[in-house]
Protein backbone atom coordinates (compact mmCIF):
# COMPACT_ATOMS: atom_id res chain seq x y z
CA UNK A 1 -28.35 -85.64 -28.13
CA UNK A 2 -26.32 -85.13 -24.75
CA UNK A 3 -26.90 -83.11 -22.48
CA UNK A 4 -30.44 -82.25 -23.96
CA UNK A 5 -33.69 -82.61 -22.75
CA UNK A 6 -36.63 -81.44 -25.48
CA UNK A 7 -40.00 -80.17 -24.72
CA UNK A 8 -41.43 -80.30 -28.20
CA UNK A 9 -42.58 -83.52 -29.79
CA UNK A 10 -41.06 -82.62 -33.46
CA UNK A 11 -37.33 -81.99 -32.19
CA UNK A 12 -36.20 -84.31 -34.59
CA UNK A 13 -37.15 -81.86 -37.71
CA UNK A 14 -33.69 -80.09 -38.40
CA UNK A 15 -36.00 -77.62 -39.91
CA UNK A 16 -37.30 -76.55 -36.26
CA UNK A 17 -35.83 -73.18 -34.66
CA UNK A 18 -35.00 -71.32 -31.76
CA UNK A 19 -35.82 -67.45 -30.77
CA UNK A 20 -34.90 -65.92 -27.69
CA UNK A 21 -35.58 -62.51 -26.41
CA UNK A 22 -32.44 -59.63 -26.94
CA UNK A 23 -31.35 -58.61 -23.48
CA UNK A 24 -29.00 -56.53 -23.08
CA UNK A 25 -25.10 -56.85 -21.27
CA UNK A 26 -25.67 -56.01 -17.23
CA UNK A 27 -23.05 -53.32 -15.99
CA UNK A 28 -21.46 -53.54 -12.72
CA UNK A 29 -20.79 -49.88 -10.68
CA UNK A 30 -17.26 -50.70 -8.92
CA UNK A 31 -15.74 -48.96 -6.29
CA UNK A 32 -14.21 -45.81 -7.93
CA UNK A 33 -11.57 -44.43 -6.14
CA UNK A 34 -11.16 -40.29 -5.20
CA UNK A 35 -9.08 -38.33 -7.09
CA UNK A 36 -6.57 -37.10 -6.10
CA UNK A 37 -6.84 -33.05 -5.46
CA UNK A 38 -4.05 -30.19 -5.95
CA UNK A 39 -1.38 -29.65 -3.92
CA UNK A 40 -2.17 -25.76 -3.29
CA UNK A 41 0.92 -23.92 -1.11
CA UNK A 42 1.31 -23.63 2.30
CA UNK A 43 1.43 -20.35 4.80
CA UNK A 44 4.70 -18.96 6.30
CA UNK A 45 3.07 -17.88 9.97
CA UNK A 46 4.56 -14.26 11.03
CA UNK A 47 5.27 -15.65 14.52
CA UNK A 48 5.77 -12.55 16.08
CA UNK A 49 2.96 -11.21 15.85
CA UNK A 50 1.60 -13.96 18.08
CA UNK A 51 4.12 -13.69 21.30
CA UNK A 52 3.57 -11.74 23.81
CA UNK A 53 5.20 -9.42 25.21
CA UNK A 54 8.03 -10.43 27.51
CA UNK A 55 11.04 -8.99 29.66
CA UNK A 56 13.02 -11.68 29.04
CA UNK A 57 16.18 -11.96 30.89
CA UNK A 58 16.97 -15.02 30.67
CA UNK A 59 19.30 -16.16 27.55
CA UNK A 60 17.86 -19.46 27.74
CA UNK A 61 14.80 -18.46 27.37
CA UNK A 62 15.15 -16.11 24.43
CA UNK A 63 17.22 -18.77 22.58
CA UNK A 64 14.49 -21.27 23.26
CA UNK A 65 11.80 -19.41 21.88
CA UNK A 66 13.57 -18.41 19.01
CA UNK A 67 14.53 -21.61 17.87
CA UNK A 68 10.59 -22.73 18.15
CA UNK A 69 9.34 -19.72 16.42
CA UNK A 70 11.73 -20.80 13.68
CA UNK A 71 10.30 -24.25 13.97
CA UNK A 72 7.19 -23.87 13.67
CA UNK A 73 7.96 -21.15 10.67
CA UNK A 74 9.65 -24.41 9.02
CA UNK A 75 6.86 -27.23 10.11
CA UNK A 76 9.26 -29.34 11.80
CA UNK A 77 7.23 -31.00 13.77
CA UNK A 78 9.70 -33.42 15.68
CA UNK A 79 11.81 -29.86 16.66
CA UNK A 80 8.85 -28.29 17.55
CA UNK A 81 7.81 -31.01 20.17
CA UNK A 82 10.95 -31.32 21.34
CA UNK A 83 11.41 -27.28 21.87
CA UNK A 84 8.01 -27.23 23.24
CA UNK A 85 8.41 -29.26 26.21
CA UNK A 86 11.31 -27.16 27.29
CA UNK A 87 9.49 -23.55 26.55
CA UNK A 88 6.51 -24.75 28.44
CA UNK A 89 8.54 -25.51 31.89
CA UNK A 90 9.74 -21.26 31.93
CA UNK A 91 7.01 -19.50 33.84
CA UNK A 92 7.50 -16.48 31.62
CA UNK A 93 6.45 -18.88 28.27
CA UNK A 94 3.45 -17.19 26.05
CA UNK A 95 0.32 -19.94 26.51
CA UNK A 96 -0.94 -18.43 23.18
CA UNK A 97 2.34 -20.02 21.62
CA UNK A 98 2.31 -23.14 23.39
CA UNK A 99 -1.45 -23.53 21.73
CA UNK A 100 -0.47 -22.50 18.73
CA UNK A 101 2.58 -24.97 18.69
CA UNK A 102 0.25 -28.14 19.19
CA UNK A 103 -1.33 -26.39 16.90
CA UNK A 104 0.83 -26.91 14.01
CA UNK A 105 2.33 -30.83 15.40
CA UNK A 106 -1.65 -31.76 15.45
CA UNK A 107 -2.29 -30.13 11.63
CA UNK A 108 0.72 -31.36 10.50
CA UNK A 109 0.07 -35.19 12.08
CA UNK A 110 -3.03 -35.01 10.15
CA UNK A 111 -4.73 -34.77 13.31
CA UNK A 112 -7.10 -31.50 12.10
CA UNK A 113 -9.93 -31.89 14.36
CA UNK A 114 -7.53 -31.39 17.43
CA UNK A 115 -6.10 -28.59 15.08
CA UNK A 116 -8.65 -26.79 14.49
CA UNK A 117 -10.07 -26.98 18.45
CA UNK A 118 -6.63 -25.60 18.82
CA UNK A 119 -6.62 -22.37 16.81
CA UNK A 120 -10.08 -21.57 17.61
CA UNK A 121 -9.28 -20.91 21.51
CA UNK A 122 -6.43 -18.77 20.64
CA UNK A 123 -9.26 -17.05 18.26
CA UNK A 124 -11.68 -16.71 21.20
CA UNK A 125 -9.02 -15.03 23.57
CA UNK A 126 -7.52 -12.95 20.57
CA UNK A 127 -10.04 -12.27 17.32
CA UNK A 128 -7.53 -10.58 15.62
CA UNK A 129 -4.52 -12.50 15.25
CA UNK A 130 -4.88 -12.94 11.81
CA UNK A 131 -1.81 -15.51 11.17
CA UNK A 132 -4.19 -17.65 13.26
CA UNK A 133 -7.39 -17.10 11.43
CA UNK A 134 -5.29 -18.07 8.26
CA UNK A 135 -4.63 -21.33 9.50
CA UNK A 136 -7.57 -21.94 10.81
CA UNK A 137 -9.13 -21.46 7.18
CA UNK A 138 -6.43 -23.47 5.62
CA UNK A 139 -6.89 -26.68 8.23
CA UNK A 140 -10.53 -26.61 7.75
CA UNK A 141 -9.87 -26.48 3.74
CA UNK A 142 -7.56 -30.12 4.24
CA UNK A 143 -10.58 -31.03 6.63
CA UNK A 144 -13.17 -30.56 3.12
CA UNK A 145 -15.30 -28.09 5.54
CA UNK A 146 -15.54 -26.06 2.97
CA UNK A 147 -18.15 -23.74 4.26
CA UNK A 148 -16.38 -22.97 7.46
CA UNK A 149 -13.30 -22.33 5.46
CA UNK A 150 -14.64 -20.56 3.03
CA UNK A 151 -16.14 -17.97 6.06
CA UNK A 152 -12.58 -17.95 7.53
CA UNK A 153 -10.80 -16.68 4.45
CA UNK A 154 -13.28 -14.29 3.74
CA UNK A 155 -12.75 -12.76 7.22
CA UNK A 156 -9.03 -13.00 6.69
CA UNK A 157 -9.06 -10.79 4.02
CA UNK A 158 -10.75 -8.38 5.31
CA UNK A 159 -7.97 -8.04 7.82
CA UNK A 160 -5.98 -4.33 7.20
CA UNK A 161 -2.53 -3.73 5.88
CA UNK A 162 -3.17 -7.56 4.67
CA UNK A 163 0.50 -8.30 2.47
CA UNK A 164 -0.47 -8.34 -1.18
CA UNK A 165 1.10 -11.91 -1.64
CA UNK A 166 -0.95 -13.28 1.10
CA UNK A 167 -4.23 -11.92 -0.30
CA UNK A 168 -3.60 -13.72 -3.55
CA UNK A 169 -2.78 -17.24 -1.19
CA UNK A 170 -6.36 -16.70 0.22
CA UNK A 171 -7.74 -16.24 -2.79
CA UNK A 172 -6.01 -19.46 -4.34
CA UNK A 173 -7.75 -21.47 -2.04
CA UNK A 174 -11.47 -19.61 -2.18
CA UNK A 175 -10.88 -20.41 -6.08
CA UNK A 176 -10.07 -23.69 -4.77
CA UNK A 177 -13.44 -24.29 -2.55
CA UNK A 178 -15.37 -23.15 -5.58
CA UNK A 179 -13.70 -25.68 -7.33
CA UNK A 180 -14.94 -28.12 -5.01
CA UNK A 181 -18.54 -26.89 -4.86
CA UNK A 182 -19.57 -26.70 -8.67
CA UNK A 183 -21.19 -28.99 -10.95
CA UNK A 184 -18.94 -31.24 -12.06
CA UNK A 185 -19.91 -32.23 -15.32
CA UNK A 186 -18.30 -34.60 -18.02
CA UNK A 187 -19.83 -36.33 -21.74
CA UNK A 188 -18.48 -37.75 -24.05
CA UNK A 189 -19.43 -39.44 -27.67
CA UNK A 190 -18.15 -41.73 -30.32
CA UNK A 191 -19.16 -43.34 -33.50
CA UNK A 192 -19.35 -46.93 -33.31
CA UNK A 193 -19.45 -50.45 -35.16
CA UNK A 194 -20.76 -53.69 -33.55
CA UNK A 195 -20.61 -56.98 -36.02
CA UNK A 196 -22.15 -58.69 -32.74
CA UNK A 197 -24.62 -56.27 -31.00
CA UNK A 198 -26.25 -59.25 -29.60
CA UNK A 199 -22.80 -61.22 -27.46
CA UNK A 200 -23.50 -64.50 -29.36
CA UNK A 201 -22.02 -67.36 -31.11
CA UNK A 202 -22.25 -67.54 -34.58
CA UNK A 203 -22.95 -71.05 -35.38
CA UNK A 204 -25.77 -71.83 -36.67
CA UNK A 205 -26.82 -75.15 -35.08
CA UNK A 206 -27.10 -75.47 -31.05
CA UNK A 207 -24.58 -77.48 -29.11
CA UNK A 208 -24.25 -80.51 -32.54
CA UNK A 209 -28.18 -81.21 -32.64
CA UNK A 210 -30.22 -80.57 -35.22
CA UNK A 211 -31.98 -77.31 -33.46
CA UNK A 212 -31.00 -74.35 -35.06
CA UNK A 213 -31.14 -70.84 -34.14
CA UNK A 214 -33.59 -67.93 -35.11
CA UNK A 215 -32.26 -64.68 -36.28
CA UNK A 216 -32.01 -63.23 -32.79
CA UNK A 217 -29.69 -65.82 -31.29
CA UNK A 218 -27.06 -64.72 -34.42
CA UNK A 219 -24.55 -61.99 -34.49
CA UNK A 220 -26.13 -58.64 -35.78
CA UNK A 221 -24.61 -56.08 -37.25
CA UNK A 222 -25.05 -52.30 -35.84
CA UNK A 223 -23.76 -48.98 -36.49
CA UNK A 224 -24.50 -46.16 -34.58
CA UNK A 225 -22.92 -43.69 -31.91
CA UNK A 226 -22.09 -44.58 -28.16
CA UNK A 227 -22.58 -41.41 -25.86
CA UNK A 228 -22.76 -40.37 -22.07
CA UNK A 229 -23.43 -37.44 -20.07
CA UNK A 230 -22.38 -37.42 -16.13
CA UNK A 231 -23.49 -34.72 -13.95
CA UNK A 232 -22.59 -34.59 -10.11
CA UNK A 233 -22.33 -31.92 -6.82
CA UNK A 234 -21.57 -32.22 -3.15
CA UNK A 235 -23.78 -29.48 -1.10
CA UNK A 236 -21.77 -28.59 2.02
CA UNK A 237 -24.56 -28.18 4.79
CA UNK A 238 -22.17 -27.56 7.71
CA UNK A 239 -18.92 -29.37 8.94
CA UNK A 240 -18.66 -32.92 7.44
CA UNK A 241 -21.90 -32.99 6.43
CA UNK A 242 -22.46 -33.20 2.55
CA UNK A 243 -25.87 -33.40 0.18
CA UNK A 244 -24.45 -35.75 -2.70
CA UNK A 245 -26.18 -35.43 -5.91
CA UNK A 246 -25.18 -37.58 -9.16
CA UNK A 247 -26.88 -38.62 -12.78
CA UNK A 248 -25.41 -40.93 -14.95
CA UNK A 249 -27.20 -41.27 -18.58
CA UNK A 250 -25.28 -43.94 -21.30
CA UNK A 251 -26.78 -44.54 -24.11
CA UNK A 252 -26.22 -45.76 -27.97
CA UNK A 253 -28.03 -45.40 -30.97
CA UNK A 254 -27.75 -47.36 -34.02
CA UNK A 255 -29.53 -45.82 -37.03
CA UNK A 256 -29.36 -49.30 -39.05
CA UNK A 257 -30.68 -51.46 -36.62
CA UNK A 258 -32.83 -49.92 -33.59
CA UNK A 259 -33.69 -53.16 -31.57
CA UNK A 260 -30.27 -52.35 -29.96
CA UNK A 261 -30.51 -49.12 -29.06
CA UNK A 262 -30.15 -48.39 -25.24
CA UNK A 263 -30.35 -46.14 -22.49
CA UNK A 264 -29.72 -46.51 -19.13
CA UNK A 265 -29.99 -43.16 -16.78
CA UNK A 266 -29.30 -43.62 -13.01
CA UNK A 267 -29.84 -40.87 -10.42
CA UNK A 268 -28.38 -40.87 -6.86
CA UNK A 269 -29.69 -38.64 -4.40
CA UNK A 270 -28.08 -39.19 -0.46
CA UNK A 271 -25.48 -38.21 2.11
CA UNK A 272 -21.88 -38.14 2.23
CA UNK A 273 -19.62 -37.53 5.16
CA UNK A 274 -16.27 -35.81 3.92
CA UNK A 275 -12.69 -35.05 5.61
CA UNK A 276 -9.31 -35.35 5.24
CA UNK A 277 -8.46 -38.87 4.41
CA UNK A 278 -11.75 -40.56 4.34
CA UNK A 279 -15.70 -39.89 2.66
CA UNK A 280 -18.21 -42.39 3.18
CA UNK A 281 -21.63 -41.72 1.52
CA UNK A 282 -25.43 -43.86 1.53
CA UNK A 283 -26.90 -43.06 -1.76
CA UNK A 284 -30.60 -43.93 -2.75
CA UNK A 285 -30.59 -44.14 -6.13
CA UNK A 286 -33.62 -45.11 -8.98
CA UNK A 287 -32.55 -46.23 -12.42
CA UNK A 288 -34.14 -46.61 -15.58
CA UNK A 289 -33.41 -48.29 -18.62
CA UNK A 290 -34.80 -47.91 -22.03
CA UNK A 291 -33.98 -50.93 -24.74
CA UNK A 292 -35.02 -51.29 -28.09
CA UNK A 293 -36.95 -48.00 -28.40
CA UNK A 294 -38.99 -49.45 -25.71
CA UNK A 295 -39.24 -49.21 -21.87
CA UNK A 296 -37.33 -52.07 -20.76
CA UNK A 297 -36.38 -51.83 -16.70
CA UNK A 298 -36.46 -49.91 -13.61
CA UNK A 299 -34.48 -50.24 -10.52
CA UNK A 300 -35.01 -48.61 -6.87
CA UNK A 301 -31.85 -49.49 -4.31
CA UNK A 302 -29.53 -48.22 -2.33
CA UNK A 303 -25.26 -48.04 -2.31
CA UNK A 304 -23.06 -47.08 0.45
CA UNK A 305 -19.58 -46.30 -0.52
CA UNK A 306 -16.41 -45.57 1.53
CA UNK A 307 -12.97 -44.67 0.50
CA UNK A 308 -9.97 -43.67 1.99
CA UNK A 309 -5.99 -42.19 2.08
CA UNK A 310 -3.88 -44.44 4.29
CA UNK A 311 -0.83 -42.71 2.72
CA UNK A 312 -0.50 -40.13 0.04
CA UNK A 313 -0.20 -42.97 -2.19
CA UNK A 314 -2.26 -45.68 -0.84
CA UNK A 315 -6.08 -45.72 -1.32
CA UNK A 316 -8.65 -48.10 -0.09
CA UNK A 317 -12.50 -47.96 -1.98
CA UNK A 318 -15.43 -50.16 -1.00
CA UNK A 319 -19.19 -50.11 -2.34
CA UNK A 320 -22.22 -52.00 -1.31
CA UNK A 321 -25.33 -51.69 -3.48
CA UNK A 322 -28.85 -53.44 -3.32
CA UNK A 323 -30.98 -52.81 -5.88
CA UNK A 324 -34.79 -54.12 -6.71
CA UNK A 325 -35.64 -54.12 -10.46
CA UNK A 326 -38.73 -54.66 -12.37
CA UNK A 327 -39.03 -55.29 -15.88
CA UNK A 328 -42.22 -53.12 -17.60
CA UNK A 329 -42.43 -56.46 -20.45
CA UNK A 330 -40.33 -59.62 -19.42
CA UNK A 331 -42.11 -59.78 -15.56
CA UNK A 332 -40.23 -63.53 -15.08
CA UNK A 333 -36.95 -61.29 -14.26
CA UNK A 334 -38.15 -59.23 -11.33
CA UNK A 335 -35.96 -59.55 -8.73
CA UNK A 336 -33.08 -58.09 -6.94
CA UNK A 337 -29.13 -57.40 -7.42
CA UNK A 338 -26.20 -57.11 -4.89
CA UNK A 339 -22.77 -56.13 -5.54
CA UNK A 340 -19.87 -56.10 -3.03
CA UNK A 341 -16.74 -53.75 -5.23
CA UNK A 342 -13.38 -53.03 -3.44
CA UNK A 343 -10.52 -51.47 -4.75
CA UNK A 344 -6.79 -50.64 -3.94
CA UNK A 345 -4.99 -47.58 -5.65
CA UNK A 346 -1.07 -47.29 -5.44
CA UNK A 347 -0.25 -43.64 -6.63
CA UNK A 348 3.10 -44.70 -7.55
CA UNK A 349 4.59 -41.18 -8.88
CA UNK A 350 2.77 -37.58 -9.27
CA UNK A 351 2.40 -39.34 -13.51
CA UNK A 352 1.51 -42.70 -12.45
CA UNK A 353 -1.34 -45.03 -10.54
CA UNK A 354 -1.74 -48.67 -10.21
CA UNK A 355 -4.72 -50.72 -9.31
CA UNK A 356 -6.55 -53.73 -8.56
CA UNK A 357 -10.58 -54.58 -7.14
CA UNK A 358 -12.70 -57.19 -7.00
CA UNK A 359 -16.70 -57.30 -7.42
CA UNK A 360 -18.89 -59.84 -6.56
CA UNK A 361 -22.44 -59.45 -7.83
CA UNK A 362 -25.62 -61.66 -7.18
CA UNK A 363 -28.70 -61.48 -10.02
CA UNK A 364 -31.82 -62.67 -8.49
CA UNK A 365 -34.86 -63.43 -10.88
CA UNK A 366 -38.85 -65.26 -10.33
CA UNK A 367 -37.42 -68.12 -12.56
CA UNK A 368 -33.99 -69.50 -11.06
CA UNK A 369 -32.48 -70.46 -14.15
CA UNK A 370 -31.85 -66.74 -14.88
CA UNK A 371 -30.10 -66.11 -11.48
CA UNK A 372 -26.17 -66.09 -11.42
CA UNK A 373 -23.37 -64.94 -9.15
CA UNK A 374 -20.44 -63.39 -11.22
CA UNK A 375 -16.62 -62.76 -9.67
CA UNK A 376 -14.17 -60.17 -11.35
CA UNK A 377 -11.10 -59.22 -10.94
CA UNK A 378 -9.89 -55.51 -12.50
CA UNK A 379 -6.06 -54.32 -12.81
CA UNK A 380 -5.21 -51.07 -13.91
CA UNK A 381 -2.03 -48.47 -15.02
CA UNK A 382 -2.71 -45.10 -15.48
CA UNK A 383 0.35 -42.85 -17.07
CA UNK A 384 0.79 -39.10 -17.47
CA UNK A 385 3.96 -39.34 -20.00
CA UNK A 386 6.15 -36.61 -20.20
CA UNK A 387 7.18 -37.23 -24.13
CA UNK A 388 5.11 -35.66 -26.44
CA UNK A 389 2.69 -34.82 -23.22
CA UNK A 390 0.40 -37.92 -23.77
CA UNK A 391 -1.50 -40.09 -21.34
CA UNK A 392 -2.19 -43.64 -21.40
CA UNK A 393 -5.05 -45.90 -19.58
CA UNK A 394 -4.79 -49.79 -19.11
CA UNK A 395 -7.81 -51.53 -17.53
CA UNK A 396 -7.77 -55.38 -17.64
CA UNK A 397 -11.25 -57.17 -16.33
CA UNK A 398 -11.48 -60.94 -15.63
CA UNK A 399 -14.57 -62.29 -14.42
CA UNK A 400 -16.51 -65.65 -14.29
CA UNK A 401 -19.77 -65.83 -14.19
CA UNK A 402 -22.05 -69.04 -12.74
CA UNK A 403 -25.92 -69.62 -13.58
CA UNK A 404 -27.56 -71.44 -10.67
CA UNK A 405 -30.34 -73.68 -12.69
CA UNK A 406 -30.18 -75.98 -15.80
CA UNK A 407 -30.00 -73.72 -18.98
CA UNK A 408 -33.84 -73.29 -20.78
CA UNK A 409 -34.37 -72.18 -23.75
CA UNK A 410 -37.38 -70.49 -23.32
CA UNK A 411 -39.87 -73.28 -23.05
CA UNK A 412 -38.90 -75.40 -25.75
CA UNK A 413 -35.67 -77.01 -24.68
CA UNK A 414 -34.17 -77.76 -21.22
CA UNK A 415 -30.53 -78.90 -20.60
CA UNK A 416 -29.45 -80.64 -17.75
CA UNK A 417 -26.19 -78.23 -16.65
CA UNK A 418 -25.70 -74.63 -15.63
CA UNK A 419 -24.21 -72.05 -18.01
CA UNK A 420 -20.45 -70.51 -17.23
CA UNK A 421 -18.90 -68.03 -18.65
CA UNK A 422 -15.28 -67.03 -18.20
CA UNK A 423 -14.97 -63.38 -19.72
CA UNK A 424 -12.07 -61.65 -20.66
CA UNK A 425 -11.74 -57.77 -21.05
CA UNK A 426 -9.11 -55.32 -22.21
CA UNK A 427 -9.59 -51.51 -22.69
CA UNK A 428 -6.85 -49.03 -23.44
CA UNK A 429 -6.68 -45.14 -24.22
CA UNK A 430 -4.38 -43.13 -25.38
CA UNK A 431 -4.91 -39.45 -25.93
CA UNK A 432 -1.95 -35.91 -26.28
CA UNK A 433 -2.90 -33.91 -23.19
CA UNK A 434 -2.86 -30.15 -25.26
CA UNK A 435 -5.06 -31.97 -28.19
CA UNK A 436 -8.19 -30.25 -27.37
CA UNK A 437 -11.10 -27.87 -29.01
CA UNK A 438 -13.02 -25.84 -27.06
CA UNK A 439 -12.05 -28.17 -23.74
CA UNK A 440 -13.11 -31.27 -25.98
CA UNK A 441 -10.55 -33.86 -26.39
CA UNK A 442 -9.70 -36.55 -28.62
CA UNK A 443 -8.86 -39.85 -27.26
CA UNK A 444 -8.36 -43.29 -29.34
CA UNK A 445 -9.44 -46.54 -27.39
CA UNK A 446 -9.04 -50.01 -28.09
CA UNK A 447 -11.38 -52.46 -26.23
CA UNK A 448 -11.12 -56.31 -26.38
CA UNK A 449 -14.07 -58.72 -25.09
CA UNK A 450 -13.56 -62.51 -25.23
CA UNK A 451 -16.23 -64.79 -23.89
CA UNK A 452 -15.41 -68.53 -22.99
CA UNK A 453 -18.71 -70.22 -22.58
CA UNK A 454 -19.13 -74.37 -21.96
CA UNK A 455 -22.49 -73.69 -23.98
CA UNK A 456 -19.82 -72.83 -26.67
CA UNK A 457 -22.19 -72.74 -29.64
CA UNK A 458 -24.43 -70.21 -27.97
CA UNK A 459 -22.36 -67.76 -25.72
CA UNK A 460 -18.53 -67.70 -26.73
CA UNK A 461 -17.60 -64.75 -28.83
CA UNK A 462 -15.05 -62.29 -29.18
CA UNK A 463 -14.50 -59.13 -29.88
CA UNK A 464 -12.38 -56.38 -30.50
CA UNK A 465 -12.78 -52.13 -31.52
CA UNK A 466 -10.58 -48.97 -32.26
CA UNK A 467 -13.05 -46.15 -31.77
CA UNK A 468 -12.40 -42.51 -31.58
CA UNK A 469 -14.05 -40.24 -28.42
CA UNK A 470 -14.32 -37.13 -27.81
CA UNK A 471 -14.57 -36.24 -24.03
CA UNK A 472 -15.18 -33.13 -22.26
CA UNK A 473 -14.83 -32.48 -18.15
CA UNK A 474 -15.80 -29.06 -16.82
């Protein structure tokens, strides 16, 4: 018997069989990227209600002004530097337009800390230029200050004679902070069938010796429903500063055959730091997992997660996480778990995204033969189709996973190499974008596991389902 090393005196008796205990498949939290928000539209400024009034003699002077009034109207912002340095060399030139000038090249360079310095000066020497208070809100809105914002398009409205189209603008984007600040909330459920609940081979003897396998170490059959219910909210406490709050509960339930059934709930309670292009966050978080109709794990850590816009089309996501689990039954797993995720996101069109990540994950048990380090790699093509209004998901997952002792077992047989997996995943949804009831909506996915293990007769298995779910976001 190669390979083998047996700890029980009758291994000879072909009769003799193995039982191991049902654990269930470990799920790895990558780096998600943002999405992406609305494009909401902009604000014409009424630029003369800003200037100053001028006896302006000088034809040079008059023509110079207008043409930057007209620039900054039109957000050019190479024109309006260029015009700028020329305005600002007649003594006669209005400082509130110079501010507001580098005003607008600082907002529209992205540069909305500057910006917002900018129009609150002109504020302090002049409350009541609205035009200014109006883009004041609307640079804090880009800057996610959405309390500050909010306050400043409040106060804009209030503002008399206030043009009927410009009071709808402002209250676009107070619908739009609102947006922002509500539970976001999203479940979804679906009926499924698993002819290998268990992610085992289904021969019957182990690796060509006599030893065969107990009824847990063969493919089981389950069918049941698959569910989940996600529940999040940033709390803007001033500035940057957000209160993140997120629960995560997946679950499935299999009325013929309850060992499976699972439940994993994780709640993240931290900070996040928000603006324009970037949010980093450090999230305690405490997870529990029920398995089996029994309480199977709980996990105290900690993730820290930063993403951010390079580009209107280019998006860079990282997460860290440290975790420390204990098991309530099987105490020989207590340990820890680390994960490094990072992800790249090409927005290709307004209707299309790529993307690619890699995760590296560490499992640390009491008994070393349990602890592994697994690699993946994830690609991914997301399409908003114009024909017949459908959307389409792609995800493709490769990943390799390495134990770091001998393979046991339990105590009854020892081999003398490490189990590796190389494991192969494809999942892909397609659902019509005005197919809904009552917001719910009907999507069909096909997933596809394969499993290449070099303890073939134990680990490799494939797999493949077409399952309908019906999703709701709100």
């Amino acid at each position: 018997m190669k390979n083998l090393v047996l700890l029980v005196a009758f291994y000879a008796s072909s009769a003799f069989a193995v039982d191991l205990i049902n654990v269930p498949e470990k799920q790895t939290s990558a780096a998600i990227p943002l999405r992406a928000e609305p494009t909401l539209p902009g604000y014409s400024t009424p630029m003369a209600s800003l200037s100053s009034a001028h006896t302006m003699s000088q034809t040079d002077f008059d023509h110079i002004e207008q043409r930057l009034n007209h620039a900054i109207n039109a957000n050019q912002t190479e024109t309006i530097q260029n015009l700028l340095e020329a305005y600002r060399t007649f003594p006669q030139h209005d400082p509130t337009l110079v501010l507001f000038a580098q005003a607008k090249i600082a907002r529209n360079q992205q540069h909305y800390s500057q910006a917002i310095q900018l129009y609150q000066r002109i504020l302090a020497e002049n409350p009541t230029l609205n035009p200014v208070r109006i883009e004041l809100a609307i640079t804090l809105f880009h800057d996610q200050q959405n309390q500050a914002a909010k306050a400043q398009f409040e106060q804009a409205l209030l503002a008399p004679e206030l043009p009927p189209d410009i009071a709808q603008l402002l209250n676009m984007y107070l619908t739009a902070v609102a947006q922002r600040e509500k539970w976001q909330i999203a479940f979804g459920v679906n009926y499924t069938q698993d002819n290998n609940v268990n992610n085992v081979a289904k021969d019957r003897y182990i690796e060509n010796t006599p030893l065969q396998k107990g009824e847990s170490m063969l493919p089981q059959k389950a069918h049941g429903i698959a569910y989940f219910f996600n529940i999040e909210r940033d709390f803007n406490l001033a500035h940057h500063h957000y209160v993140h709050f997120e629960n995560n509960l997946y679950g499935k339930y299999y009325w013929d055959n309850h060992d499976y059934d699972e439940i994993t709930n994780r709640t993240y309670l931290g900070y996040a730091n928000k603006s324009a292009n970037q949010r980093w966050a450090i999230l305690p978080f405490y997870e529990h997992q029920w398995y089996g109709n029994h309480r199977y794990k709980w996990a105290q850590g900690i993730r820290g997660e930063y993403n951010r816009w390079f580009t209107p089309k280019w998006q860079f996501s990282t997460a860290l996480e440290y975790s420390k689990q204990r098991y309530h039954q099987y105490r020989y797993l207590n340990g820890h778990n680390k994960l490094i995720s990072a992800t790249l996101l090409w927005r290709a069109t307004p209707r299309s995204y790529f993307y690619g990540g890699i995760d590296f994950s560490q499992e640390r048990t009491t008994l070393r033969h349990y602890d592994y380090n697994l690699t993946a790699i994830r690609l991914g093509w997301g399409q908003d189709w114009q024909y017949l209004g459908l959307s389409s998901r792609l995800n493709v997952r490769l990943a390799y996973r390495q134990y770091l002792d001998n393979l046991r077992l339990g105590e009854a047989v020892i081999f003398d190499r490490k189990r590796q997996d190389h494991i192969y995943q494809i999942n892909a949804t397609l659902w019509k974008r005005d197919w809904h009831l009552w917001g719910i909506t009907p999507k069909l996915n096909f997933t596809w596991r394969k499993q290449n293990s070099n303890f073939d007769s134990l680990y490799s298995y494939s797999e493949k389902n077409i399952q309908l779910i019906f999703e709701k976001t709100f």
